[in-house]
Protein backbone atom coordinates (compact mmCIF):
# COMPACT_ATOMS: atom_id res chain seq x y z
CA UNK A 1 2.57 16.53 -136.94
CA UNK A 2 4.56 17.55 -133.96
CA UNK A 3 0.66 18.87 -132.44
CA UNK A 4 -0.95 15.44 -133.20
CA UNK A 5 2.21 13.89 -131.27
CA UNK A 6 1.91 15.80 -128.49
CA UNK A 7 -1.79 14.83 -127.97
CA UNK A 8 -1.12 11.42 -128.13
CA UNK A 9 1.66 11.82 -125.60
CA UNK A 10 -0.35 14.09 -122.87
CA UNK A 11 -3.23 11.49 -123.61
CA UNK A 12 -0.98 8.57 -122.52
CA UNK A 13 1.02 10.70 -119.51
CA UNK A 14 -2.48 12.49 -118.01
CA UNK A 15 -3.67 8.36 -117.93
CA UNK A 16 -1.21 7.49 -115.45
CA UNK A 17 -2.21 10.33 -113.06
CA UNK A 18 -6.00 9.61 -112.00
CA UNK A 19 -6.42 11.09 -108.78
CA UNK A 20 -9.67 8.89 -107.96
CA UNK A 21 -11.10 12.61 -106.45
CA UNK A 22 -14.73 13.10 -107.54
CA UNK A 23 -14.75 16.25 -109.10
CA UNK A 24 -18.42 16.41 -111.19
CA UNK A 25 -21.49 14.71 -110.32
CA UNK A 26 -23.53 14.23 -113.63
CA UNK A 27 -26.69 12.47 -114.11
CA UNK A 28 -27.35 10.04 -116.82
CA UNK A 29 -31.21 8.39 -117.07
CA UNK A 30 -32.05 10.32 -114.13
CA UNK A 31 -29.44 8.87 -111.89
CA UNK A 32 -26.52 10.58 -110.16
CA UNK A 33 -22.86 9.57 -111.04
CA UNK A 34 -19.65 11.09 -110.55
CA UNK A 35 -16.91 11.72 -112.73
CA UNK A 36 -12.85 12.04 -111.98
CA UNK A 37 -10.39 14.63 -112.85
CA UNK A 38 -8.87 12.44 -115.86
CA UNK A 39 -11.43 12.84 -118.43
CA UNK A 40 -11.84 16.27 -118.06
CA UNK A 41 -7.95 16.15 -118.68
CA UNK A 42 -8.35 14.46 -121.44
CA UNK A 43 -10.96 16.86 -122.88
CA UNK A 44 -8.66 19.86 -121.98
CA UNK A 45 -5.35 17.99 -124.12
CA UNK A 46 -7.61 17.57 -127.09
CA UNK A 47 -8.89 20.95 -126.91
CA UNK A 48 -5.99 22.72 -126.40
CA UNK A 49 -4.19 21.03 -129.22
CA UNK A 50 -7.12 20.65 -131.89
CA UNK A 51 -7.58 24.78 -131.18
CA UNK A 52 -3.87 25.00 -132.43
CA UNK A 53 -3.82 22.54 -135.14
CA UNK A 54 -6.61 24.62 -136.57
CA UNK A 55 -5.17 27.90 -136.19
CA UNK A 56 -2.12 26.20 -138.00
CA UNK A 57 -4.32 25.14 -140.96
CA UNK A 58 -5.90 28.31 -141.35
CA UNK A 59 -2.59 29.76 -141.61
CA UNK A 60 -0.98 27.43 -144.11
CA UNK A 61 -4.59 27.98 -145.87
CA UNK A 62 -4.02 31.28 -146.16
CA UNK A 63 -0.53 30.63 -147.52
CA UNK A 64 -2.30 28.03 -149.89
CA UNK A 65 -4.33 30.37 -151.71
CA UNK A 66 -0.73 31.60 -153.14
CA UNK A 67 0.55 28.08 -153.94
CA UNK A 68 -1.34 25.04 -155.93
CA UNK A 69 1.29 22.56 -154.74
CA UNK A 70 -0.85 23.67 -151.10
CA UNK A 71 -3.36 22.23 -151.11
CA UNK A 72 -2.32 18.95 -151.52
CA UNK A 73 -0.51 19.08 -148.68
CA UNK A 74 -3.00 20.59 -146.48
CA UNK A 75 -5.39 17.73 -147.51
CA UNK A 76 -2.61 15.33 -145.97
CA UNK A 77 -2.54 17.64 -143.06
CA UNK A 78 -6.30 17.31 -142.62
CA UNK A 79 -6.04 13.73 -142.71
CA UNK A 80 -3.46 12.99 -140.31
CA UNK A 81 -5.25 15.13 -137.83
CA UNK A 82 -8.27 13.31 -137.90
CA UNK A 83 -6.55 10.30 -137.36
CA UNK A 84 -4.53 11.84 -134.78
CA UNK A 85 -7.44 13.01 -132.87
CA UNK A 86 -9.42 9.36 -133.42
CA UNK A 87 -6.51 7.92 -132.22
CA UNK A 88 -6.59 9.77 -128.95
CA UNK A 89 -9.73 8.46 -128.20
CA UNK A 90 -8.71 5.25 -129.03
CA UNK A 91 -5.86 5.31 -126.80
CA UNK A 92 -7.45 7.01 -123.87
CA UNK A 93 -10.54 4.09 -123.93
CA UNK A 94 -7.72 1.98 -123.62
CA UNK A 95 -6.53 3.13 -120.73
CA UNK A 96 -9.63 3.35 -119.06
CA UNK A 97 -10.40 -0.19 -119.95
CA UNK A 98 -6.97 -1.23 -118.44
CA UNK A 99 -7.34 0.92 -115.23
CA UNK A 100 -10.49 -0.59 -114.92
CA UNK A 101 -8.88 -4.16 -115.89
CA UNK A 102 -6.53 -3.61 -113.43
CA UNK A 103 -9.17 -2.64 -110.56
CA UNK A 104 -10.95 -5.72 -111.36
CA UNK A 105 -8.50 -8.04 -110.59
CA UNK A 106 -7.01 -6.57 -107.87
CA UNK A 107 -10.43 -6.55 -106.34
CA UNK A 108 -11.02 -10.37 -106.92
CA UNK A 109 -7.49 -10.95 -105.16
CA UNK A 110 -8.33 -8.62 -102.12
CA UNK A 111 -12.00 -10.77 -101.73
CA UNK A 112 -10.06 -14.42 -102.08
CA UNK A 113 -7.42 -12.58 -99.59
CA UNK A 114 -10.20 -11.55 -97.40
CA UNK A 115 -12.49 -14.65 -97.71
CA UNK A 116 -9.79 -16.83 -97.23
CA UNK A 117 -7.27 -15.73 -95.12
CA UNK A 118 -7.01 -12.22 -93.74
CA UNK A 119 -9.26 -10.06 -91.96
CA UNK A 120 -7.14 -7.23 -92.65
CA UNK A 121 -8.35 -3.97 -94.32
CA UNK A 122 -7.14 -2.51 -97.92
CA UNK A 123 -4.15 -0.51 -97.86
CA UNK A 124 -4.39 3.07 -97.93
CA UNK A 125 -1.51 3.73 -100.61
CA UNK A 126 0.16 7.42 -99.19
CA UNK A 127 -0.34 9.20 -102.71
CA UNK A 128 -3.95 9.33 -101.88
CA UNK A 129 -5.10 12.55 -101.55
CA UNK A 130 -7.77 14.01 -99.29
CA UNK A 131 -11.52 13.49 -100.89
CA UNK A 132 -10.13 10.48 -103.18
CA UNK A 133 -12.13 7.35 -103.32
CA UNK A 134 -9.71 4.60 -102.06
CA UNK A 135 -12.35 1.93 -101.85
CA UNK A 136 -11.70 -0.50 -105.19
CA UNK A 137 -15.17 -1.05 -105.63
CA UNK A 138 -16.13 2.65 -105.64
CA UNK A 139 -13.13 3.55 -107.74
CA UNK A 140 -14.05 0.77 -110.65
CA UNK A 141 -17.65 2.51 -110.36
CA UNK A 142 -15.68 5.68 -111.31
CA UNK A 143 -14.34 4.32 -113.86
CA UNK A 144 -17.41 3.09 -115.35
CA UNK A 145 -18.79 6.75 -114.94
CA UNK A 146 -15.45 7.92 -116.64
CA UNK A 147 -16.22 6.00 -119.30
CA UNK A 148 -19.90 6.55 -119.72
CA UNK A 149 -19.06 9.80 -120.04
CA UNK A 150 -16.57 9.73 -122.56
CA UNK A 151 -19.29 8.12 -124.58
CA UNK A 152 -22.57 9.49 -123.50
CA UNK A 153 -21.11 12.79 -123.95
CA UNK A 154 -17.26 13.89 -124.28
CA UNK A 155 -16.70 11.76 -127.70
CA UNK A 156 -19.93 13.98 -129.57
CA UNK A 157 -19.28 17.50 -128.19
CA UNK A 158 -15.69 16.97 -129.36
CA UNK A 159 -16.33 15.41 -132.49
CA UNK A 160 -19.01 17.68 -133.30
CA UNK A 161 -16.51 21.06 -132.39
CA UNK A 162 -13.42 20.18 -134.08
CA UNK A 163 -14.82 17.89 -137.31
CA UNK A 164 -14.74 20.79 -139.40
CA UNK A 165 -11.03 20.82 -139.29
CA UNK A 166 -11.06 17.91 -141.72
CA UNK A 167 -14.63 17.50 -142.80
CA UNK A 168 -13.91 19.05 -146.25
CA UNK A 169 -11.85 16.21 -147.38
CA UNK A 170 -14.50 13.63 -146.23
CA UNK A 171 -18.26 12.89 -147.11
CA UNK A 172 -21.29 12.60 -144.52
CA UNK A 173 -21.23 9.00 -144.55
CA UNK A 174 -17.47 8.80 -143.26
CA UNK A 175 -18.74 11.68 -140.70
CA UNK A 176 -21.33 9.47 -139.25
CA UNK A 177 -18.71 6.20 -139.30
CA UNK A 178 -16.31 8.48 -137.42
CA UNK A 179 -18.65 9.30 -134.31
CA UNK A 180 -19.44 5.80 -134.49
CA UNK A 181 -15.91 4.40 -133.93
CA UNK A 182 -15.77 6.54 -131.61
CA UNK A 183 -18.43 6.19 -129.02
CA UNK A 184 -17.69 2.56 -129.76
CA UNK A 185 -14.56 2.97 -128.81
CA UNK A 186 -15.75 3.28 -125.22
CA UNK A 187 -18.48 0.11 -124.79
């Protein structure tokens, strides 16, 4: 329990710490894009936790095998993680969505500022780092890449690693709904 809280935690803290430096250029239909720091963050929380949590089940497994009241319990275990680690994703598309919400909007006021009466440029904010994109445009790009990402490829490879860590409990129809929700999660 206190794992699956701590990945929901680190998922939420890590969102409010995008750097907006390129750090991976990966291609996608044969085009170029480039990815930021925070969802490879994100895929380092989820593995790091989902590595213990399943060194923790095997344990209490092991523990199992001398105890019928167990297993019932580790079937409750093997539930909440699941959710916990749906949830994640859930709750890191979110906050891509309102970064890129929040980019959006703040774009649209700097063009009517621009347009209408300013000529002055952006502000550079002074927590940018060197080699961050501070151009909105080019960051909500970023984002989009973020999130294409998360879909194209981060949501599968960590589905398909860690599933087994409930999959027992759950048929290969719910399996397939599961990847679905997820990659969903970030259109």
């Amino acid at each position: 329990q206190r794992l699956c809280s701590w990945m929901r935690a680190s998922t939420e803290a890590i969102s409010k710490e995008e750097t907006w430096i390129p750090v991976s250029i990966l291609e996608r239909n044969r085009s170029p894009y480039a990815i930021s720091y925070l969802p490879l963050a994100f895929r380092s929380v989820i593995v790091s936790g989902m590595e213990q949590i399943n060194l923790m089940i095997l344990s209490v497994k092991g523990e199992a095998a001398k105890s019928e009241d167990m297993f019932a319990q580790i079937e409750e275990i093997m539930i909440s993680v699941r959710l916990a680690f749906l949830n994640c994703f859930l709750d890191f598309a979110a906050h891509l969505e309102q970064i890129g919400a929040d980019l959006s909007q703040s774009t649209s006021s700097q063009e009517n500022w621009k347009n209408g009466y300013s000529d002055d440029h952006q502000e550079v904010s002074s927590a940018n780092t060197y080699g961050s994109v501070v151009d909105p445009h080019k960051r909500l790009l970023m984002v989009l890449s973020n999130i294409g990402y998360c879909k194209d490829e981060l949501a599968s490879e960590l589905y398909k690693k860690f599933k087994y860590t409930w999959l027992q409990s759950r048929n290969k129809v719910e399996d397939v709904s599961d990847l679905q929700d997820l990659t969903m999660s970030f259109s």
